[in-house]
N, C-alpha and C. Protein backbone atom coordinates (compact mmCIF):
# COMPACT_ATOMS: atom_id res chain seq x y z
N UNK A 1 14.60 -23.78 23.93
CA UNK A 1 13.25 -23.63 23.44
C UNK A 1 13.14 -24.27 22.06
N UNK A 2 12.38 -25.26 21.69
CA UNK A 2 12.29 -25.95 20.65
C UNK A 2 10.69 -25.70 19.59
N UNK A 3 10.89 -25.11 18.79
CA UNK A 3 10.01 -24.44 17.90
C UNK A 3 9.51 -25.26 17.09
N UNK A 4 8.39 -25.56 16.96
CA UNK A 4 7.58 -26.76 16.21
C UNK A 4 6.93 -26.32 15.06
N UNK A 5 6.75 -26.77 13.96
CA UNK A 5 6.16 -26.61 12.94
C UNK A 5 5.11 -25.84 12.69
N UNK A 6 4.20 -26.16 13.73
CA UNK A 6 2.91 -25.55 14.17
C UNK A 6 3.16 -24.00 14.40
N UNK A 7 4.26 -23.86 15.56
CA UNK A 7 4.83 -22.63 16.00
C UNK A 7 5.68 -21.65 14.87
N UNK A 8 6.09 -22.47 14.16
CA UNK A 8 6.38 -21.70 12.64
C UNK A 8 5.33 -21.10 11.94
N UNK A 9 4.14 -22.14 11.87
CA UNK A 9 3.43 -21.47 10.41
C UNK A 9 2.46 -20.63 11.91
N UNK A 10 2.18 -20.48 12.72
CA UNK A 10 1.77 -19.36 13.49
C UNK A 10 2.79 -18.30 13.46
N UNK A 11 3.49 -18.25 13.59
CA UNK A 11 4.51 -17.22 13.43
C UNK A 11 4.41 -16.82 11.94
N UNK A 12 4.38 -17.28 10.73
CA UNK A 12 4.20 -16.81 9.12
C UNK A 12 2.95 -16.12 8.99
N UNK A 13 1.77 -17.08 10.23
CA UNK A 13 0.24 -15.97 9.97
C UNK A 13 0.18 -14.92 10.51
N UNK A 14 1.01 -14.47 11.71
CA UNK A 14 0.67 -13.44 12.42
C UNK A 14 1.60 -12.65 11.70
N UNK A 15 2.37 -12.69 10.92
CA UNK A 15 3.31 -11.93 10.31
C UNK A 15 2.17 -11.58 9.38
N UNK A 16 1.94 -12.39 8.48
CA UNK A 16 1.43 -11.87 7.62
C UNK A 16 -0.15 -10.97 7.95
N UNK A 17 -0.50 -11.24 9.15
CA UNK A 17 -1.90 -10.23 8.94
C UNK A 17 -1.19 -8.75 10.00
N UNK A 18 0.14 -8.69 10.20
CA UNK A 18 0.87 -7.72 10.59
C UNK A 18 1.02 -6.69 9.63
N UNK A 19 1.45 -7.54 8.86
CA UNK A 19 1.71 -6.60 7.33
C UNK A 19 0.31 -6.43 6.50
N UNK A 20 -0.22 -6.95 6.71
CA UNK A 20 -1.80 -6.61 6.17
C UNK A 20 -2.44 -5.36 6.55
N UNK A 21 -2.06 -5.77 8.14
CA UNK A 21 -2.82 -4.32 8.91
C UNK A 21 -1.85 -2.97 9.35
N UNK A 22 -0.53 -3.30 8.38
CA UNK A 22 0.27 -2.26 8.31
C UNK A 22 0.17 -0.92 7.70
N UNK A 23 -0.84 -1.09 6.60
CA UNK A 23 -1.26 -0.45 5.71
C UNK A 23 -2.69 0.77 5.80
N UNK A 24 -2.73 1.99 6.08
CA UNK A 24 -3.82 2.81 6.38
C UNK A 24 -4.99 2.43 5.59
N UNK A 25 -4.95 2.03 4.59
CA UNK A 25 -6.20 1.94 3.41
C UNK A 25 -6.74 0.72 3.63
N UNK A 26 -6.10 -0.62 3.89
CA UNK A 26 -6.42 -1.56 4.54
C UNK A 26 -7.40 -1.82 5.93
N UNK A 27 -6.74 -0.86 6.80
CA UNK A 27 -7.18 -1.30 7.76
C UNK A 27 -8.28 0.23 7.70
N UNK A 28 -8.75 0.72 6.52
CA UNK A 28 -9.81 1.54 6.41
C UNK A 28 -10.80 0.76 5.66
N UNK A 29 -10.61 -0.15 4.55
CA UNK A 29 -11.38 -1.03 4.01
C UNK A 29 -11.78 -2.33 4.97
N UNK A 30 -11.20 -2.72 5.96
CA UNK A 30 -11.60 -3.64 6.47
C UNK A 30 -12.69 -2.59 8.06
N UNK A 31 -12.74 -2.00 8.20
CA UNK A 31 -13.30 -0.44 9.25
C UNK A 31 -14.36 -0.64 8.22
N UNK A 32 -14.53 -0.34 7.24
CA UNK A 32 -15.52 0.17 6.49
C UNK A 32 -16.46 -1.16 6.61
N UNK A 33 -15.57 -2.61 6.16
CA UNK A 33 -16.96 -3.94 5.81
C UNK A 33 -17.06 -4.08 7.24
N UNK A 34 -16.66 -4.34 8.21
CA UNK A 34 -16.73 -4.22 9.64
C UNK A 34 -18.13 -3.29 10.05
N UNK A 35 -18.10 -1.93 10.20
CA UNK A 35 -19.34 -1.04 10.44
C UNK A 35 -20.62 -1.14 9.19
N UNK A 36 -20.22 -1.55 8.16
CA UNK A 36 -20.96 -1.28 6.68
C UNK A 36 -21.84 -2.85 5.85
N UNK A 37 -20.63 -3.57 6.63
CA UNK A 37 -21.41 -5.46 6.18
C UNK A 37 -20.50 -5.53 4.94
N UNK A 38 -21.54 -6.30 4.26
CA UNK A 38 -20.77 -6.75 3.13
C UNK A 38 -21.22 -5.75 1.62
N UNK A 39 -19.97 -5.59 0.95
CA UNK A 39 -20.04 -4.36 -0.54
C UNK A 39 -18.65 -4.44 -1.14
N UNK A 40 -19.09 -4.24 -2.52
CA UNK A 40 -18.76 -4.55 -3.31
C UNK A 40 -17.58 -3.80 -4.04
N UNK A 41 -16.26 -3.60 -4.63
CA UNK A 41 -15.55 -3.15 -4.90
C UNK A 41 -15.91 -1.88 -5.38
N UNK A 42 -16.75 -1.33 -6.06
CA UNK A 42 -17.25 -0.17 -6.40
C UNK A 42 -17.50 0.81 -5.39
N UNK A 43 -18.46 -0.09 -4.35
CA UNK A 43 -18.43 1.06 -3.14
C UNK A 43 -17.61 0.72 -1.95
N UNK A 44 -16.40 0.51 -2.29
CA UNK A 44 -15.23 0.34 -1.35
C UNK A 44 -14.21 1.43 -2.42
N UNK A 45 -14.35 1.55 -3.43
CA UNK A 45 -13.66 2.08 -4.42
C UNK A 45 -13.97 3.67 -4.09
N UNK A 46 -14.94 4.23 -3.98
CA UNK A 46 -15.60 5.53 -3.63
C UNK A 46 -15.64 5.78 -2.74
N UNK A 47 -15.37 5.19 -1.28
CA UNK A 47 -15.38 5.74 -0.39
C UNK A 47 -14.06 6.08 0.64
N UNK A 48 -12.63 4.82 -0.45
CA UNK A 48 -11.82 4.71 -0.36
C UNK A 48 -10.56 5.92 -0.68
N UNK A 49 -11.01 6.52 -1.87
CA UNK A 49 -9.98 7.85 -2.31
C UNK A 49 -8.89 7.21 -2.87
N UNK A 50 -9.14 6.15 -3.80
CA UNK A 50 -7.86 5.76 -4.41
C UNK A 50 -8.46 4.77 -5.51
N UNK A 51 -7.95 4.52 -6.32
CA UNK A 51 -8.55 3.81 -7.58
C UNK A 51 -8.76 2.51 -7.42
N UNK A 52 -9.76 1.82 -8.51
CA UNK A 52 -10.37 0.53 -8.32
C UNK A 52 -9.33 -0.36 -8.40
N UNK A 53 -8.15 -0.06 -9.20
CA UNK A 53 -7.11 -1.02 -9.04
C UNK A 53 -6.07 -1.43 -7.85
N UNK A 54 -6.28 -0.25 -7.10
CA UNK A 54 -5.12 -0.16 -5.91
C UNK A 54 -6.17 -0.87 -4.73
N UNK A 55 -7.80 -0.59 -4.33
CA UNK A 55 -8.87 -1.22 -3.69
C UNK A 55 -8.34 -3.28 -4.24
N UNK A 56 -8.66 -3.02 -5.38
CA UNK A 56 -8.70 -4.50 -5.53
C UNK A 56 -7.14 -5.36 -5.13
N UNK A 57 -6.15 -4.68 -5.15
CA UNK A 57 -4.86 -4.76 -4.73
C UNK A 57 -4.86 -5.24 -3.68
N UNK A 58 -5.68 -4.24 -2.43
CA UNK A 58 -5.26 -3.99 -0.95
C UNK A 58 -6.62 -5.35 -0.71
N UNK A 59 -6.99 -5.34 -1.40
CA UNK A 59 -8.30 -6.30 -1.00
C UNK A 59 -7.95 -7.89 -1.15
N UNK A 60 -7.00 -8.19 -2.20
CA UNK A 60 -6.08 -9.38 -2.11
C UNK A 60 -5.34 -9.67 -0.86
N UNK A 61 -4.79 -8.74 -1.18
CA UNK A 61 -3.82 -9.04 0.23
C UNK A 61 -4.46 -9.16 1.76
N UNK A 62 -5.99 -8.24 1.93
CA UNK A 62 -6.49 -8.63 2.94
C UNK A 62 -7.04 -10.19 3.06
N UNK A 63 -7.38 -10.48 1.95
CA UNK A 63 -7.81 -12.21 1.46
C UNK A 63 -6.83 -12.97 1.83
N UNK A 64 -5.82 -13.02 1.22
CA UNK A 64 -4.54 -13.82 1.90
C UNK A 64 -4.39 -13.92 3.22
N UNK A 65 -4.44 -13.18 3.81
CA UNK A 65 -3.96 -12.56 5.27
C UNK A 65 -5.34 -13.40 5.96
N UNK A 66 -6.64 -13.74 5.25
CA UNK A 66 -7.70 -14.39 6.21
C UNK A 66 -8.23 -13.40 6.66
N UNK A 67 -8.04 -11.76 6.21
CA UNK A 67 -8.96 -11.47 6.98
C UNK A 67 -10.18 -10.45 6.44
N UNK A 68 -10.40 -11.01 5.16
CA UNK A 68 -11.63 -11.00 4.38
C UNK A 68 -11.75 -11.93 3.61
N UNK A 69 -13.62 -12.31 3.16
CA UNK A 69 -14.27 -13.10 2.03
C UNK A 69 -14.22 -12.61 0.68
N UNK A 70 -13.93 -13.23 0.19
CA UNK A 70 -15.01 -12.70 -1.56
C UNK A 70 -15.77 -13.75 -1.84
N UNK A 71 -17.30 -13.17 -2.49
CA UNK A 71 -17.42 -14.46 -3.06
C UNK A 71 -18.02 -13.31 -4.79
N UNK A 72 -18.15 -14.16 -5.66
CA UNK A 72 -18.46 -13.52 -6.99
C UNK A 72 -20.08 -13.69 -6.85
N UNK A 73 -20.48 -12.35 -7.64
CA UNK A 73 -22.25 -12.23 -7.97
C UNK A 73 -22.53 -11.70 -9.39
N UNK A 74 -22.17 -12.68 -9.84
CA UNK A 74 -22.67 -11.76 -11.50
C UNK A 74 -20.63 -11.68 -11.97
N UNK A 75 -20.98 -10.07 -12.50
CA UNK A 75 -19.39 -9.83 -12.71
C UNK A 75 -19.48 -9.08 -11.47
N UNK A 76 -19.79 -8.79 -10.17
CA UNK A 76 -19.35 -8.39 -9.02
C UNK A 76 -18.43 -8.72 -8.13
N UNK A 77 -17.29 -9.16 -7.76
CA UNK A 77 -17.21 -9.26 -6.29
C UNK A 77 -17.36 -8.66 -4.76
N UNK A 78 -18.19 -9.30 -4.25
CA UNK A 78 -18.09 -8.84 -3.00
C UNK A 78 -17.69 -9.48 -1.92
N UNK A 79 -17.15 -8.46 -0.49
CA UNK A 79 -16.44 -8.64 0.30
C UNK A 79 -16.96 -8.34 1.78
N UNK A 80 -16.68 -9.15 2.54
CA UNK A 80 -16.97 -8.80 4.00
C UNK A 80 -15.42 -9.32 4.80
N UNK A 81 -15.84 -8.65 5.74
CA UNK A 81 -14.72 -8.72 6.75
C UNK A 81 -14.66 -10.43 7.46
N UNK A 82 -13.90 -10.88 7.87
CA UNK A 82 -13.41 -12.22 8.63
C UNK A 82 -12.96 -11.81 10.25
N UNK A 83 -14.33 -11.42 10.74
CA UNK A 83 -13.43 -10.85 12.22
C UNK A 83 -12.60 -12.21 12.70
N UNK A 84 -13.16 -13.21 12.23
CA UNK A 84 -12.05 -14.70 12.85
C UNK A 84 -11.09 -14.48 12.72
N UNK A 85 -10.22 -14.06 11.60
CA UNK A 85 -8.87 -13.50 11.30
C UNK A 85 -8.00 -12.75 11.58
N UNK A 86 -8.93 -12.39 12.65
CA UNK A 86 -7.78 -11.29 13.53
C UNK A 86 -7.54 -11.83 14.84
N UNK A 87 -8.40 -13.26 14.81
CA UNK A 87 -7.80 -14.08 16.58
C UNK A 87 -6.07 -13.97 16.85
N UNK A 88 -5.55 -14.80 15.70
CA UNK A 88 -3.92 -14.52 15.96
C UNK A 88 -3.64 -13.31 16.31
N UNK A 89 -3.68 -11.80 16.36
CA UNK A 89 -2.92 -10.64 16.67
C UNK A 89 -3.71 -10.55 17.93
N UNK A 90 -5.30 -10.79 18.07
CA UNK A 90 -5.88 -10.64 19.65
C UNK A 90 -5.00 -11.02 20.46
N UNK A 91 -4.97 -12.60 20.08
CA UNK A 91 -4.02 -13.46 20.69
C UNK A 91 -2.85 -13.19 21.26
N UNK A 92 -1.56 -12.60 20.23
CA UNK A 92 -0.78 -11.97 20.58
C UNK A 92 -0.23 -10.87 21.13
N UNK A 93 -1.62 -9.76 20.71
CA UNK A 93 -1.58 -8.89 21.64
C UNK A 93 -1.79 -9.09 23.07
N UNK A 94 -2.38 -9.80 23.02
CA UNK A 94 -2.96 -10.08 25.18
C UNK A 94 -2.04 -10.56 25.57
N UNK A 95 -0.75 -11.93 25.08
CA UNK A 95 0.35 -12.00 25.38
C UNK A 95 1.22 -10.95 25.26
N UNK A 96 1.53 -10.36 24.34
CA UNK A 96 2.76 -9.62 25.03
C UNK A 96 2.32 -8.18 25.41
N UNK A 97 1.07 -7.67 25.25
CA UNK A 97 -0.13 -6.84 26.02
C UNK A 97 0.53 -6.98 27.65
N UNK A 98 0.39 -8.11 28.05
CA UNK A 98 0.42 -8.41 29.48
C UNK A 98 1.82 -8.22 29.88
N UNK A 99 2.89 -8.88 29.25
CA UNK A 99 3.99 -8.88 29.57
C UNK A 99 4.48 -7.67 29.60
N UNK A 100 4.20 -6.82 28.65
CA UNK A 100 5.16 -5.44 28.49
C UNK A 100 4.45 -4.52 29.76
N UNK A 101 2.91 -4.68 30.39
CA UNK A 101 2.52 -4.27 30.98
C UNK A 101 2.85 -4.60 32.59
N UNK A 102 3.23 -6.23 32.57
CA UNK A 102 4.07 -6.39 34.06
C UNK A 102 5.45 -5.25 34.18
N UNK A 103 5.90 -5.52 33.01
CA UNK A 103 7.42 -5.25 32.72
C UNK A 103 7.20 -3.83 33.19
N UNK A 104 6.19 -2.66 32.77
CA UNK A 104 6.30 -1.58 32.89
C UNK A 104 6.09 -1.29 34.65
N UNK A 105 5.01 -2.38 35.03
CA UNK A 105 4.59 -1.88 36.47
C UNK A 105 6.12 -2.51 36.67
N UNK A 106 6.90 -3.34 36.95
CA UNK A 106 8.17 -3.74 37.50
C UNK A 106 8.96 -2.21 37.52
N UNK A 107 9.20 -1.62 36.47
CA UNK A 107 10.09 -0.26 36.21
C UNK A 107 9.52 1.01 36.87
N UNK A 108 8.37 0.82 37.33
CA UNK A 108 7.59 2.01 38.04
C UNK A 108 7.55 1.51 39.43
N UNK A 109 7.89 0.62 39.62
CA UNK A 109 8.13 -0.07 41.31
C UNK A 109 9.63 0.77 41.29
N UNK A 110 10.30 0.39 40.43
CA UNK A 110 12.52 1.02 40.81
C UNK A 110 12.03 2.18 41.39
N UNK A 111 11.42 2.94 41.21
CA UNK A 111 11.39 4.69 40.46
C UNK A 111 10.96 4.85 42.26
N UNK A 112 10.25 4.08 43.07
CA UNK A 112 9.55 4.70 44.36
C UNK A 112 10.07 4.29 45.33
N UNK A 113 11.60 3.52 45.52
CA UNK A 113 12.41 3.32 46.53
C UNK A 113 13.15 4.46 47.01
């Protein structure tokens, strides 16, 4: 099996929005711009239960990961969600979604001989 460049840096993105969405507060701030639209660190900060510095933290790292915007308004930033950014894990989930799910009906076939 010969792994191509391409197949590398897909493999570095899905890692990285793995570890993005590893995180409870994360994947509560991205829940929140998802049902809520787009808002602004203040009211991601308050509804979050953890301070404006640790929000703006987890909110980088969702940026990196692709799977939120900022853009600046004033001294504001605000943020919305990138549902595009979660194609890679869809992706990968439906692949190995499927596979682990043959694999299981295969092991529930042994069981009825």
């Amino acid at each position: 099996m010969t792994v191509t460049a391409s197949d590398a840096d897909r493999t570095i993105a899905i890692d990285a929005l793995f570890k993005a969405l590893s995180d409870g507060t994360r994947r509560a701030l991205i829940e929140s711009l998802v049902q809520d639209g787009e808002q602004n660190v203040l009211t991601l900060t308050k509804a979050s239960g953890v301070s404006q510095p640790m929000v703006s933290r987890h909110l980088e790292k969702l940026k990196r990961a692709g799977l939120v915007t900022a853009r600046r308004a004033g001294r504001e930033t605000w943020y919305a969600a990138r549902i595009k950014g979660l194609a890679p894990v869809i992706g990968w989930m439906a692949i190995h979604g499927a596979l682990w799910s043959q694999r299981f009906s295969a092991l529930e076939g042994l069981g009825t001989d």
